[in-house]
PDB file of N, CA and C in Angstrom:
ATOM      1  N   UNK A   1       0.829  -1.186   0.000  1.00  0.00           N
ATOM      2  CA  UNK A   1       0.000   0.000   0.000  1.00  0.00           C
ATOM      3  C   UNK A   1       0.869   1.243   0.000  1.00  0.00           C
ATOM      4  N   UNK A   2       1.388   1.499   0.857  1.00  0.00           N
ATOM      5  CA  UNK A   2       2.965   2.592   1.024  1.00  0.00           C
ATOM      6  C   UNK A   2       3.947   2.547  -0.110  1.00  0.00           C
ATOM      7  N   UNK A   3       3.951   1.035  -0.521  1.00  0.00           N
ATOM      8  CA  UNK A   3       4.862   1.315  -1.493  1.00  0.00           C
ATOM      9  C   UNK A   3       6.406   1.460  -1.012  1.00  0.00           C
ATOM     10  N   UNK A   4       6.663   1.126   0.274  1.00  0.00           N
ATOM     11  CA  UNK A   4       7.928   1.395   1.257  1.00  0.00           C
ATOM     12  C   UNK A   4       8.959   0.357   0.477  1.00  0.00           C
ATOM     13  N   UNK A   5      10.286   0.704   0.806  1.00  0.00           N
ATOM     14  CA  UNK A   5      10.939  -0.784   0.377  1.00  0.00           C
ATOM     15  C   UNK A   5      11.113  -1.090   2.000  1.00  0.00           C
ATOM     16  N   UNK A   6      11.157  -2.138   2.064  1.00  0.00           N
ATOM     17  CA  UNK A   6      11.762  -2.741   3.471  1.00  0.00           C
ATOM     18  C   UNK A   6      10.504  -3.490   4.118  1.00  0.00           C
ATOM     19  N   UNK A   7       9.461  -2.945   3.856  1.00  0.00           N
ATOM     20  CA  UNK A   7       7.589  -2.925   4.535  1.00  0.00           C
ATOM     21  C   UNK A   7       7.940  -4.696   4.646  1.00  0.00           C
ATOM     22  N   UNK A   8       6.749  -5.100   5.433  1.00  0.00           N
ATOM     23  CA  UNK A   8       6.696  -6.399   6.082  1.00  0.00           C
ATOM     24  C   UNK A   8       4.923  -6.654   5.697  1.00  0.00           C
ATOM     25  N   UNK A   9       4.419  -7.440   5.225  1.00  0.00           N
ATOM     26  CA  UNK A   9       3.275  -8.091   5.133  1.00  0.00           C
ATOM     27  C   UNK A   9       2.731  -9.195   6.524  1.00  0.00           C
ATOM     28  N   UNK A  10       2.152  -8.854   7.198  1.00  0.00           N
ATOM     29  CA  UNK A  10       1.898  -9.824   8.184  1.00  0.00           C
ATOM     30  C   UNK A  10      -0.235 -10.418   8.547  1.00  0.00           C
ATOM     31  N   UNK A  11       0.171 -11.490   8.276  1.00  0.00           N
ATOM     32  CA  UNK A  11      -1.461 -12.001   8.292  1.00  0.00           C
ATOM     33  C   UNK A  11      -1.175 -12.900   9.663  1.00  0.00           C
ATOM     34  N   UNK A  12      -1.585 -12.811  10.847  1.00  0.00           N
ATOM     35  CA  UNK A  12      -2.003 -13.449  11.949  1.00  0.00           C
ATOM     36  C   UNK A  12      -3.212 -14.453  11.648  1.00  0.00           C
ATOM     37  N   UNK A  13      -2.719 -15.569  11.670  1.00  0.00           N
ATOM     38  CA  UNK A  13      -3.051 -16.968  11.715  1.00  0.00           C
ATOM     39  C   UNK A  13      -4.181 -17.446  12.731  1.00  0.00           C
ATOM     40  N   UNK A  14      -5.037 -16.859  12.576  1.00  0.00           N
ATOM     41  CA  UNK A  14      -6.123 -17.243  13.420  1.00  0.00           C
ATOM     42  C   UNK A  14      -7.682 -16.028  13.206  1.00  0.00           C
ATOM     43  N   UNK A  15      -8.700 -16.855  13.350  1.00  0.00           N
ATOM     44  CA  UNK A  15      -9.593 -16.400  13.441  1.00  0.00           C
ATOM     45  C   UNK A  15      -9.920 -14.655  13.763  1.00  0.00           C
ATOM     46  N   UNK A  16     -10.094 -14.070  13.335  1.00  0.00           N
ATOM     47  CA  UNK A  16     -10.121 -12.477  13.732  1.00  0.00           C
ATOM     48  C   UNK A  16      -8.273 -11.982  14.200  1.00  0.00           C
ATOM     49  N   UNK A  17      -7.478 -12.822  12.876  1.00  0.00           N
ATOM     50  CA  UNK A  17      -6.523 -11.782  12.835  1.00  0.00           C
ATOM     51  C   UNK A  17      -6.489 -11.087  11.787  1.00  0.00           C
ATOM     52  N   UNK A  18      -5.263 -10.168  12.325  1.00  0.00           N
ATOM     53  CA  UNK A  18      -5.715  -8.955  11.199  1.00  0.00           C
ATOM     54  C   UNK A  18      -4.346  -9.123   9.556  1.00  0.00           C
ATOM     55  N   UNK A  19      -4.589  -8.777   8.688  1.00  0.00           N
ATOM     56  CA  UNK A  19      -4.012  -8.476   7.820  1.00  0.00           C
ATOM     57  C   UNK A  19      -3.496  -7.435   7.695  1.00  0.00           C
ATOM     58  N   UNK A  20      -2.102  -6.704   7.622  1.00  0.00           N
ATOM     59  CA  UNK A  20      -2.047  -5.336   7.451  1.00  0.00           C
ATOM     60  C   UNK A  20      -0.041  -5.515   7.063  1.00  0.00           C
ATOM     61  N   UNK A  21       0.196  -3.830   6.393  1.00  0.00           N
ATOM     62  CA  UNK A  21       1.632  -3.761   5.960  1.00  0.00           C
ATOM     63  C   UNK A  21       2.252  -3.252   7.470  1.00  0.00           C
ATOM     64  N   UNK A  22       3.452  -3.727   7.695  1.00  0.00           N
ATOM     65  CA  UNK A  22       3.964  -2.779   8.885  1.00  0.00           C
ATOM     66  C   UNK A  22       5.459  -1.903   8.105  1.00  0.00           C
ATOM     67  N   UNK A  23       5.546  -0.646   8.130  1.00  0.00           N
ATOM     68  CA  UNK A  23       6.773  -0.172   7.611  1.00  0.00           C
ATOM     69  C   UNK A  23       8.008  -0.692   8.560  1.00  0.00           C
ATOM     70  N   UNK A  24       8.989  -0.283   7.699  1.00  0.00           N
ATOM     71  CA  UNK A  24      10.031   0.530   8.185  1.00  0.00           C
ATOM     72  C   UNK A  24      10.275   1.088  10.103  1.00  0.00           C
ATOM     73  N   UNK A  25       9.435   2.008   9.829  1.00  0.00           N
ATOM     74  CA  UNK A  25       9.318   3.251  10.542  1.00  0.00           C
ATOM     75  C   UNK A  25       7.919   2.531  12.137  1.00  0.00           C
ATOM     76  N   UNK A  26       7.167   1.574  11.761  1.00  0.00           N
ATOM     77  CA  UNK A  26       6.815   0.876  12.703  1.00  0.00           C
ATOM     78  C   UNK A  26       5.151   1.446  12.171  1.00  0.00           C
ATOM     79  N   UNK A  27       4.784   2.157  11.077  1.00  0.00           N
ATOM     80  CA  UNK A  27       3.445   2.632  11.154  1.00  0.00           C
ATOM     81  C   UNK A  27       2.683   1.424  10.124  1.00  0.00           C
ATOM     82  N   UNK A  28       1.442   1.022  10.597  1.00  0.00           N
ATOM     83  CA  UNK A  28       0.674  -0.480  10.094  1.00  0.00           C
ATOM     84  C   UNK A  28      -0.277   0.070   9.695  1.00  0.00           C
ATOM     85  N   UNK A  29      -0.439  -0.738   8.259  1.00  0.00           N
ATOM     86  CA  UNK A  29      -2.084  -0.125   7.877  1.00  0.00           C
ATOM     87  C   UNK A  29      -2.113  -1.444   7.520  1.00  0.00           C
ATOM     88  N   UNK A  30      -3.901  -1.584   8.053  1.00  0.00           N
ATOM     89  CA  UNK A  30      -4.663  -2.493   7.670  1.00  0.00           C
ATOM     90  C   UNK A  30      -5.265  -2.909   5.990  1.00  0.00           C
ATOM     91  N   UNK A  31      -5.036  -3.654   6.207  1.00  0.00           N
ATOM     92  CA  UNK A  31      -5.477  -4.509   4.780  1.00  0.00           C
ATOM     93  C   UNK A  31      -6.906  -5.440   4.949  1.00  0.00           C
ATOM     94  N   UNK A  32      -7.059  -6.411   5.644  1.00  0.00           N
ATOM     95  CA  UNK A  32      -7.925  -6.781   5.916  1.00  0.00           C
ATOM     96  C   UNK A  32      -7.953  -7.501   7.159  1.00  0.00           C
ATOM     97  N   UNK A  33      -9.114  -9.182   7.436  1.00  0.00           N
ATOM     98  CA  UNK A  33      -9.619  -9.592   8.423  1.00  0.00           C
ATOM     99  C   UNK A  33      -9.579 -11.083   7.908  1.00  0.00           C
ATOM    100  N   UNK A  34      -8.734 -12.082   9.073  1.00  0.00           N
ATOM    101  CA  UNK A  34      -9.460 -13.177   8.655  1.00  0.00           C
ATOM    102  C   UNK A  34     -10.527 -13.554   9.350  1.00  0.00           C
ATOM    103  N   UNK A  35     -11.372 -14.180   8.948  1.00  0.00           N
ATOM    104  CA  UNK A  35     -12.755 -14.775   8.848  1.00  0.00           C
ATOM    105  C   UNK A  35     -12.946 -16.236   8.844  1.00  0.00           C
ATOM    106  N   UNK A  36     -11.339 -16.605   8.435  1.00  0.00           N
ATOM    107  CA  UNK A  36     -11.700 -18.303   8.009  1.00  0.00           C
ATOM    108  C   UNK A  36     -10.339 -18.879   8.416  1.00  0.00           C
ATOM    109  N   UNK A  37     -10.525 -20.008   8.852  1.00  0.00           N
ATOM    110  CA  UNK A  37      -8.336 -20.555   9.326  1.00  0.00           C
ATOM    111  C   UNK A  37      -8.864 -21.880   9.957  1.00  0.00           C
ATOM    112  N   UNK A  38      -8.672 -22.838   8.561  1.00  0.00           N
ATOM    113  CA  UNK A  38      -9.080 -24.080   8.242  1.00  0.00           C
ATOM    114  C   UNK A  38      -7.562 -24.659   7.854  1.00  0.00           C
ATOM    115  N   UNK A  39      -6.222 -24.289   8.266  1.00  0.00           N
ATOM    116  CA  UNK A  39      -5.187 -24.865   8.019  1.00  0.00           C
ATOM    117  C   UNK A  39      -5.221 -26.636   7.550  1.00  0.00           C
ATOM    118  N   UNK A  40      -4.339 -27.105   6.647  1.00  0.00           N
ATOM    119  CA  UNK A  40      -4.462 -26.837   5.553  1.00  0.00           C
ATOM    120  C   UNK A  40      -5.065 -26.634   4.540  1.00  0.00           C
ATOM    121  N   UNK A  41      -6.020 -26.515   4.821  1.00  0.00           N
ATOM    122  CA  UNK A  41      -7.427 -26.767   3.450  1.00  0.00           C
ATOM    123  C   UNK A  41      -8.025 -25.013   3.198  1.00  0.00           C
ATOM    124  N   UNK A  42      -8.229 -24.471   4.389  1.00  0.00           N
ATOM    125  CA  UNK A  42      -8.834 -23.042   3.431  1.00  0.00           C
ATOM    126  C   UNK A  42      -8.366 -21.891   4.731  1.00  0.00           C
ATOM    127  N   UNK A  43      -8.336 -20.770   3.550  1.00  0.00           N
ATOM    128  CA  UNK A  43      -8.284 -19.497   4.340  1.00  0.00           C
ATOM    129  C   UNK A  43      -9.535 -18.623   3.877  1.00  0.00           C
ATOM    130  N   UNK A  44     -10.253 -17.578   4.851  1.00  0.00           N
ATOM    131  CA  UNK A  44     -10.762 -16.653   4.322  1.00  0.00           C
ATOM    132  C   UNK A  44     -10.075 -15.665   5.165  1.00  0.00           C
ATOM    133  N   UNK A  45     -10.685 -14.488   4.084  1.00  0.00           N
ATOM    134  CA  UNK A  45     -10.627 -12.914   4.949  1.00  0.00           C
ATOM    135  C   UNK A  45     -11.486 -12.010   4.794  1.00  0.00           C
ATOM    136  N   UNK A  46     -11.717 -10.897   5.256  1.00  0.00           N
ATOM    137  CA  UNK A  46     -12.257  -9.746   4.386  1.00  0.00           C
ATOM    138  C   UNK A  46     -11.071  -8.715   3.794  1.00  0.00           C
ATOM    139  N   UNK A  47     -11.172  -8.470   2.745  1.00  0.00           N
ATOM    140  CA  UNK A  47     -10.264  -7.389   1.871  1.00  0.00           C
ATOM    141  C   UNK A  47     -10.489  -5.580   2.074  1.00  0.00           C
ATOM    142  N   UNK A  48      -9.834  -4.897   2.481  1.00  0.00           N
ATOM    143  CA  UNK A  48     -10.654  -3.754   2.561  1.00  0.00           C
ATOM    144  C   UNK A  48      -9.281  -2.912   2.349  1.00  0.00           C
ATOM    145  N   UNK A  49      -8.454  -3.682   1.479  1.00  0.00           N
ATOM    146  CA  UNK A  49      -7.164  -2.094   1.234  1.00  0.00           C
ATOM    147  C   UNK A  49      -7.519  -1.003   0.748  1.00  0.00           C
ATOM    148  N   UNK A  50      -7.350   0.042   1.122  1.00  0.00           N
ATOM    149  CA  UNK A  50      -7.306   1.481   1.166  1.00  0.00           C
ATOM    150  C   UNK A  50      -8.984   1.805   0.873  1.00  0.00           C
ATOM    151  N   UNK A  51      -9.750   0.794   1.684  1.00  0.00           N
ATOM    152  CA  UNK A  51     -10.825   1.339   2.152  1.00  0.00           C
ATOM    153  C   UNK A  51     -11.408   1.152   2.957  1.00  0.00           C
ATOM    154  N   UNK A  52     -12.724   1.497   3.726  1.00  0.00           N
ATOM    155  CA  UNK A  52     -13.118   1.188   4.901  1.00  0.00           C
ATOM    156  C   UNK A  52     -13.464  -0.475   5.245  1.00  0.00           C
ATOM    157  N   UNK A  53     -13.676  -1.120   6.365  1.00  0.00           N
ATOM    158  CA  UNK A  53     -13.585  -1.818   6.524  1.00  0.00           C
ATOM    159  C   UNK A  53     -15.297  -2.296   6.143  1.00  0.00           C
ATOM    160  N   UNK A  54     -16.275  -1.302   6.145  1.00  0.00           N
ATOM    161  CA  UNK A  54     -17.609  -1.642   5.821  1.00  0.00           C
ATOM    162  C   UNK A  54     -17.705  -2.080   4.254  1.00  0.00           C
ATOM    163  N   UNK A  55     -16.568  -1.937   3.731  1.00  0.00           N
ATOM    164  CA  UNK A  55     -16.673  -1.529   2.187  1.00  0.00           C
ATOM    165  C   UNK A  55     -16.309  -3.309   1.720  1.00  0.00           C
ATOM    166  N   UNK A  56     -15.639  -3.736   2.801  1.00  0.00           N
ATOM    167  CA  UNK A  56     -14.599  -5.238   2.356  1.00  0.00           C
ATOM    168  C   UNK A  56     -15.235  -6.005   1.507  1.00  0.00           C
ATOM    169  N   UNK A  57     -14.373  -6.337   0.614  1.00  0.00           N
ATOM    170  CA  UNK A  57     -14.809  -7.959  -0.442  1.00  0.00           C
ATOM    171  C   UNK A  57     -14.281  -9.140   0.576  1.00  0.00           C
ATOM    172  N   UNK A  58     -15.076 -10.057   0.481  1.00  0.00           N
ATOM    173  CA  UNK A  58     -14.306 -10.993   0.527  1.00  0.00           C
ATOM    174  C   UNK A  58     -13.968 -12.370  -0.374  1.00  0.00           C
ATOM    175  N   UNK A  59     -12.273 -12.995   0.700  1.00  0.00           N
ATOM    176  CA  UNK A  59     -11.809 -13.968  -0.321  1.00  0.00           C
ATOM    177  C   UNK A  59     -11.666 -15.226   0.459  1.00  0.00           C
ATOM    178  N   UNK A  60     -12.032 -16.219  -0.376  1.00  0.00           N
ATOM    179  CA  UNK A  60     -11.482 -17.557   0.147  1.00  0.00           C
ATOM    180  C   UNK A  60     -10.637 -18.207  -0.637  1.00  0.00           C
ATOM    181  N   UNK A  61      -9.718 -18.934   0.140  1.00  0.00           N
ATOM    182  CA  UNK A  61      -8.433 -19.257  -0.797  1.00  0.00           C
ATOM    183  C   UNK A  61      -8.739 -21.441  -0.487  1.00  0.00           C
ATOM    184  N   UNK A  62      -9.238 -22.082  -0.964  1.00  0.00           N
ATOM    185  CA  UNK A  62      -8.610 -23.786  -0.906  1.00  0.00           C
ATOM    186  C   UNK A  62      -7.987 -24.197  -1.541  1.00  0.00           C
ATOM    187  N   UNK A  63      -6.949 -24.817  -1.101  1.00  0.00           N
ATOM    188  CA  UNK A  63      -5.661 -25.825  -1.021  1.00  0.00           C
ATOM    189  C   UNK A  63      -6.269 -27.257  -1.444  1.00  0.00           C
ATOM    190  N   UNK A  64      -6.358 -27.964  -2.254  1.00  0.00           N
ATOM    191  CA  UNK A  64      -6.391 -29.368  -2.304  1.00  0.00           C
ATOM    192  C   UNK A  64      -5.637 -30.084  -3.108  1.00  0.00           C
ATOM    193  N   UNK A  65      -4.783 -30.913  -2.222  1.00  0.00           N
ATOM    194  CA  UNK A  65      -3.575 -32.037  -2.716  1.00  0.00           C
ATOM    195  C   UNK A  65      -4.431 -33.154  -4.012  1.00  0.00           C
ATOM    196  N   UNK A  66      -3.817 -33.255  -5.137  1.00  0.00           N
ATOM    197  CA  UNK A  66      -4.110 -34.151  -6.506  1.00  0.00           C
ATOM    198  C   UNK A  66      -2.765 -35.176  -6.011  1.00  0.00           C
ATOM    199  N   UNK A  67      -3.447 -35.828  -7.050  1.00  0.00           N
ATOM    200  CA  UNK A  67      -2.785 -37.462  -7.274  1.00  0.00           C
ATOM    201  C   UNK A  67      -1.456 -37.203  -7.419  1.00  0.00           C
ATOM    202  N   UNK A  68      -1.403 -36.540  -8.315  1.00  0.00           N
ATOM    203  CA  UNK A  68       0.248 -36.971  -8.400  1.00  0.00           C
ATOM    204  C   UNK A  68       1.492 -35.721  -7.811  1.00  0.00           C
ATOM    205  N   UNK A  69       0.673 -35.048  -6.060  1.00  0.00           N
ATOM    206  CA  UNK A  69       1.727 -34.596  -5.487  1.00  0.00           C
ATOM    207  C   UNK A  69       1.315 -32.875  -4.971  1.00  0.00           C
ATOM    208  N   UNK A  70       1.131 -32.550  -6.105  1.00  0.00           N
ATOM    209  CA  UNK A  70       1.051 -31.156  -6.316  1.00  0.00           C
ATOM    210  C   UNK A  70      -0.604 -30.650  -5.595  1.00  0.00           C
ATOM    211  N   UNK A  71      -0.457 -29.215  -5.449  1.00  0.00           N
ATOM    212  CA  UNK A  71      -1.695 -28.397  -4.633  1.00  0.00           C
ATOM    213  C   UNK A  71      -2.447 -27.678  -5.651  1.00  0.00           C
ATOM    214  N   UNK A  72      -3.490 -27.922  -5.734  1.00  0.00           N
ATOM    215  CA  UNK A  72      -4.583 -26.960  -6.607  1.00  0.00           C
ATOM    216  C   UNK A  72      -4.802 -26.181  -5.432  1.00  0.00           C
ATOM    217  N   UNK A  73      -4.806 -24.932  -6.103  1.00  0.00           N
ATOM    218  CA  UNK A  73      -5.281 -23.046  -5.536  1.00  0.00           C
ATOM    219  C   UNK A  73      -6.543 -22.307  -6.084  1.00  0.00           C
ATOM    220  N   UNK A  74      -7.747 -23.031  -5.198  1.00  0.00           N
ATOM    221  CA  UNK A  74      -9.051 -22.137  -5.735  1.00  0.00           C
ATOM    222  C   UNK A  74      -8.863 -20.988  -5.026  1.00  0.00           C
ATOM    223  N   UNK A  75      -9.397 -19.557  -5.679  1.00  0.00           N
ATOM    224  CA  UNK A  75      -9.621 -18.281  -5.327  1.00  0.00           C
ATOM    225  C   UNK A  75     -10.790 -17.917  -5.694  1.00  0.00           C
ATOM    226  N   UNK A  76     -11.612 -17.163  -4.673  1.00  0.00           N
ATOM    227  CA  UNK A  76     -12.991 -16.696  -4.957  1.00  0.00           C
ATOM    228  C   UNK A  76     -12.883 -15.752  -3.953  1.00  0.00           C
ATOM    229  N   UNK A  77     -12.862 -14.883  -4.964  1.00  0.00           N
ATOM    230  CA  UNK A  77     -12.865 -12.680  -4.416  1.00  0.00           C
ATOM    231  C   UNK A  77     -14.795 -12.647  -5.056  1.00  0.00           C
ATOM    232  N   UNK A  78     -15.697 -12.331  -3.599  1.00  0.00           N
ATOM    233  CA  UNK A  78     -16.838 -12.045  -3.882  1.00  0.00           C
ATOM    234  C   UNK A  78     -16.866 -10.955  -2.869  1.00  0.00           C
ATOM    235  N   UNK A  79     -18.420 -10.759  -3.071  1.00  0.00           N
ATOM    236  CA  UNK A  79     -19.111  -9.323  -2.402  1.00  0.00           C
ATOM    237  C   UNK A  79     -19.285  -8.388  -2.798  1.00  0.00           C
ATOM    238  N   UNK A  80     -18.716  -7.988  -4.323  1.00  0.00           N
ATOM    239  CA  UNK A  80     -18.541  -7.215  -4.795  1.00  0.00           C
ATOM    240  C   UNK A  80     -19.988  -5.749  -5.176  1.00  0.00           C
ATOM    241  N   UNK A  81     -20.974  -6.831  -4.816  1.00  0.00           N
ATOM    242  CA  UNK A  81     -22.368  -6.162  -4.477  1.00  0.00           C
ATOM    243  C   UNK A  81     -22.001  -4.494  -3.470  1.00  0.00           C
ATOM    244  N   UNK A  82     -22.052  -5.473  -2.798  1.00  0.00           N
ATOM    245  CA  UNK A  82     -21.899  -3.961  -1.312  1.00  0.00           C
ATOM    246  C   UNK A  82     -21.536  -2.701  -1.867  1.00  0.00           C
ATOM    247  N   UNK A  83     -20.585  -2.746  -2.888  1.00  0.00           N
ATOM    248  CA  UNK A  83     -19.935  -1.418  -3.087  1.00  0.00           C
ATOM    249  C   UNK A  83     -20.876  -0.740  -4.553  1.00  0.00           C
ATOM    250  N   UNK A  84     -21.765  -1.384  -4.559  1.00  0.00           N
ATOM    251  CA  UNK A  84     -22.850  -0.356  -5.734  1.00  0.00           C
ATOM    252  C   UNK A  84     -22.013  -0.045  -7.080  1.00  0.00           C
ATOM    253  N   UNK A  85     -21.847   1.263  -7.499  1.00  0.00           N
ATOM    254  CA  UNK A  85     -21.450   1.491  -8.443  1.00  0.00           C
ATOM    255  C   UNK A  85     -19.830   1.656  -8.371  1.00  0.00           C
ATOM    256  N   UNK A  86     -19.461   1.414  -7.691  1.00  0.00           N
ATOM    257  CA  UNK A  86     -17.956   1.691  -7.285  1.00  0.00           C
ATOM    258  C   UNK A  86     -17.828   0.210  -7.784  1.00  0.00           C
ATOM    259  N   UNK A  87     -18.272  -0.726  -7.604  1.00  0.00           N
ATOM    260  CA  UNK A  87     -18.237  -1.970  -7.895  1.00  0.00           C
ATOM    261  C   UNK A  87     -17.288  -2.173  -9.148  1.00  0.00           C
ATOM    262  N   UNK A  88     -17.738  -2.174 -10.484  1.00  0.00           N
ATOM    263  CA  UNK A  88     -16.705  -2.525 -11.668  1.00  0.00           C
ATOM    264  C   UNK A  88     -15.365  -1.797 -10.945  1.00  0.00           C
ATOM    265  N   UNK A  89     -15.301  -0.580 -11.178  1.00  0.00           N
ATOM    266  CA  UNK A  89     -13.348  -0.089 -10.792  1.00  0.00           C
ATOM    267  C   UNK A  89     -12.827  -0.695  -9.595  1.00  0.00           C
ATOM    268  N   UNK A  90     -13.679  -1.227  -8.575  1.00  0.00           N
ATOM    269  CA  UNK A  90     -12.630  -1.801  -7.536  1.00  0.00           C
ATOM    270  C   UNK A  90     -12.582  -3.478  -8.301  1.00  0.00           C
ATOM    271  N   UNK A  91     -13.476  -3.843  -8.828  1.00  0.00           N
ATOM    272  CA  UNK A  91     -12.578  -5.395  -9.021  1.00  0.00           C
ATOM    273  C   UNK A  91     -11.953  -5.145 -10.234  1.00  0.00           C
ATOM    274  N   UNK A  92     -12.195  -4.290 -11.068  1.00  0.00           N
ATOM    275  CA  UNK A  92     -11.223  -4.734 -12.341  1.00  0.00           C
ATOM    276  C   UNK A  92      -9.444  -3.990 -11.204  1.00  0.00           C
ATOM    277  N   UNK A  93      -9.722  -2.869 -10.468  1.00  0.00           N
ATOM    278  CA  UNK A  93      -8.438  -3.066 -10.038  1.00  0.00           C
ATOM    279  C   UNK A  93      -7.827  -4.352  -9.160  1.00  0.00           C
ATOM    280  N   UNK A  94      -8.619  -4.917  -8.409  1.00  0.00           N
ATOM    281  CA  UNK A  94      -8.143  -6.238  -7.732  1.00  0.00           C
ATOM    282  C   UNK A  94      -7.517  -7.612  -8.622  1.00  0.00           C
ATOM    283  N   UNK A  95      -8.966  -7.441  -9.909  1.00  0.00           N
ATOM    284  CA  UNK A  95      -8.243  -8.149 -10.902  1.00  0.00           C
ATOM    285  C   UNK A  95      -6.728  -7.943 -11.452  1.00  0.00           C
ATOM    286  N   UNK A  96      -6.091  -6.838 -11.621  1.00  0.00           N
ATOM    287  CA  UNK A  96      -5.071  -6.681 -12.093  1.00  0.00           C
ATOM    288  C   UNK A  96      -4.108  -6.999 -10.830  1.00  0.00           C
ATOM    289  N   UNK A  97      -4.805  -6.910  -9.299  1.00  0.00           N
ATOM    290  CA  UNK A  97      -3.878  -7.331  -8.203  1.00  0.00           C
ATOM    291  C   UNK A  97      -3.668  -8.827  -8.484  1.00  0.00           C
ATOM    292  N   UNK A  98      -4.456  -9.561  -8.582  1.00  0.00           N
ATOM    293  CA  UNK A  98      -3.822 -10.653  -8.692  1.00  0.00           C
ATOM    294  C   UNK A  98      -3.496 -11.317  -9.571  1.00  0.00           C
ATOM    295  N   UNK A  99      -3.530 -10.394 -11.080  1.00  0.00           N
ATOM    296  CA  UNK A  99      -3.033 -10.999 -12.216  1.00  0.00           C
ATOM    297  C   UNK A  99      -1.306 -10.880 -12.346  1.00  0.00           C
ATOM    298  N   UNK A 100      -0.860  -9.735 -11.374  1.00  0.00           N
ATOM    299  CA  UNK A 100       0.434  -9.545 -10.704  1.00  0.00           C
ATOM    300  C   UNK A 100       0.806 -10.549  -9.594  1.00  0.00           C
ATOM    301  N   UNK A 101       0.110 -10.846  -9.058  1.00  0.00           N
ATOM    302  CA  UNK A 101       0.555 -11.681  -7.655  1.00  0.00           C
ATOM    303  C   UNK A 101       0.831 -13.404  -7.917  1.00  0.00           C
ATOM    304  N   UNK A 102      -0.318 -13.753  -8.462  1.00  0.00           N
ATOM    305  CA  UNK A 102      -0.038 -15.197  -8.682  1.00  0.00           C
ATOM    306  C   UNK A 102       0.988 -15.653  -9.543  1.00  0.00           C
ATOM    307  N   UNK A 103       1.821 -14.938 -10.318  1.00  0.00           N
ATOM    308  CA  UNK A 103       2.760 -15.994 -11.069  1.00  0.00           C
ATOM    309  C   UNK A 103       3.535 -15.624  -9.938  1.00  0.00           C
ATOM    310  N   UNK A 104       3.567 -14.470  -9.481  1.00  0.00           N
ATOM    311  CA  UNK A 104       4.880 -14.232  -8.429  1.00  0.00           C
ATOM    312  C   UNK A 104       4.805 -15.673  -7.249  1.00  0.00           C
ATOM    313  N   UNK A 105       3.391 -16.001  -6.436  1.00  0.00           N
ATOM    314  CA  UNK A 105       3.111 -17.257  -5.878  1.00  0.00           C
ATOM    315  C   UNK A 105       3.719 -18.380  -6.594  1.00  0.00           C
ATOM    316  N   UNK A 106       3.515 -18.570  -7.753  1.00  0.00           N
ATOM    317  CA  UNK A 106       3.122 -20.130  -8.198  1.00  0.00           C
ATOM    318  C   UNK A 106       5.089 -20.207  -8.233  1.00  0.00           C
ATOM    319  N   UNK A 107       5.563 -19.133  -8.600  1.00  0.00           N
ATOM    320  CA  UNK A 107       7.197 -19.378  -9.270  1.00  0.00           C
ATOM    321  C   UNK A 107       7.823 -19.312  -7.675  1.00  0.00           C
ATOM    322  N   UNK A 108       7.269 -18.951  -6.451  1.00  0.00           N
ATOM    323  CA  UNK A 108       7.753 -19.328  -5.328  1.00  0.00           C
ATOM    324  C   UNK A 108       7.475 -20.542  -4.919  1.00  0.00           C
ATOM    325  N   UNK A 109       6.318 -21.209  -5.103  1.00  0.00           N
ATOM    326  CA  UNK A 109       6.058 -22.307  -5.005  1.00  0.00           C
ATOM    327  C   UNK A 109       6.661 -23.816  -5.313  1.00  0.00           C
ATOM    328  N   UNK A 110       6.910 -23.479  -6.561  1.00  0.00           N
ATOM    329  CA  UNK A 110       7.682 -24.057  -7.487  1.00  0.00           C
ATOM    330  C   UNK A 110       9.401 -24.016  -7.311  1.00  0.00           C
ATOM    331  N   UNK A 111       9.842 -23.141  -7.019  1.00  0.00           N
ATOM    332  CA  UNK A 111      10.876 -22.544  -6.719  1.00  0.00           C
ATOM    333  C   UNK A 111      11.983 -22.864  -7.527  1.00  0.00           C
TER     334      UNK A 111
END
């Protein structure tokens, strides 16, 4: 969100933890909420970067192990209702968030 170099991403692993960047400098902004912490099989949260927290989409992420080793990664970003006409520009921007994020995932994954 800051855009800092150095910033730290931290999601607390449990039910009503929070998602948020911490700088540098020690100042945290929230990102979102988890909602869901089904280790290994699913995560949820609510999404609400650089907006209010009434405004949040939410996402669920499942993990399920195939035959021969490897993890399938379902993603489902909904809610997108709530936000009315604001609606199209915040997901086509989320869309482009994670059309950036996941190869960066899958090529860590993979490693």
């Amino acid at each position: 969100m800051t855009g800092e170099q150095g910033l730290e991403i931290v999601l607390e692993p449990w039910v009503g933890g929070r998602i948020f960047e911490r700088t540098t400098a020690g100042r945290e902004e929230d990102w979102g909420e988890v909602v869901l912490w089904e280790p290994p099989r699913r995560l949820g949260y609510l999404w609400h970067l650089r907006a209010d927290r009434t405004d949040a989409t939410e996402v669920e992420v499942a993990f399920t192990g195939q035959d021969d080793g490897s993890t399938r990664v379902d993603i489902e970003h909904r809610g997108w209702d709530r936000l009315g006409e604001r609606a199209p520009a915040w997901r086509e921007r989320n869309q482009r968030g994670w059309s950036g994020i996941i190869p960066t995932y899958v090529a860590a994954c993979t490693g």
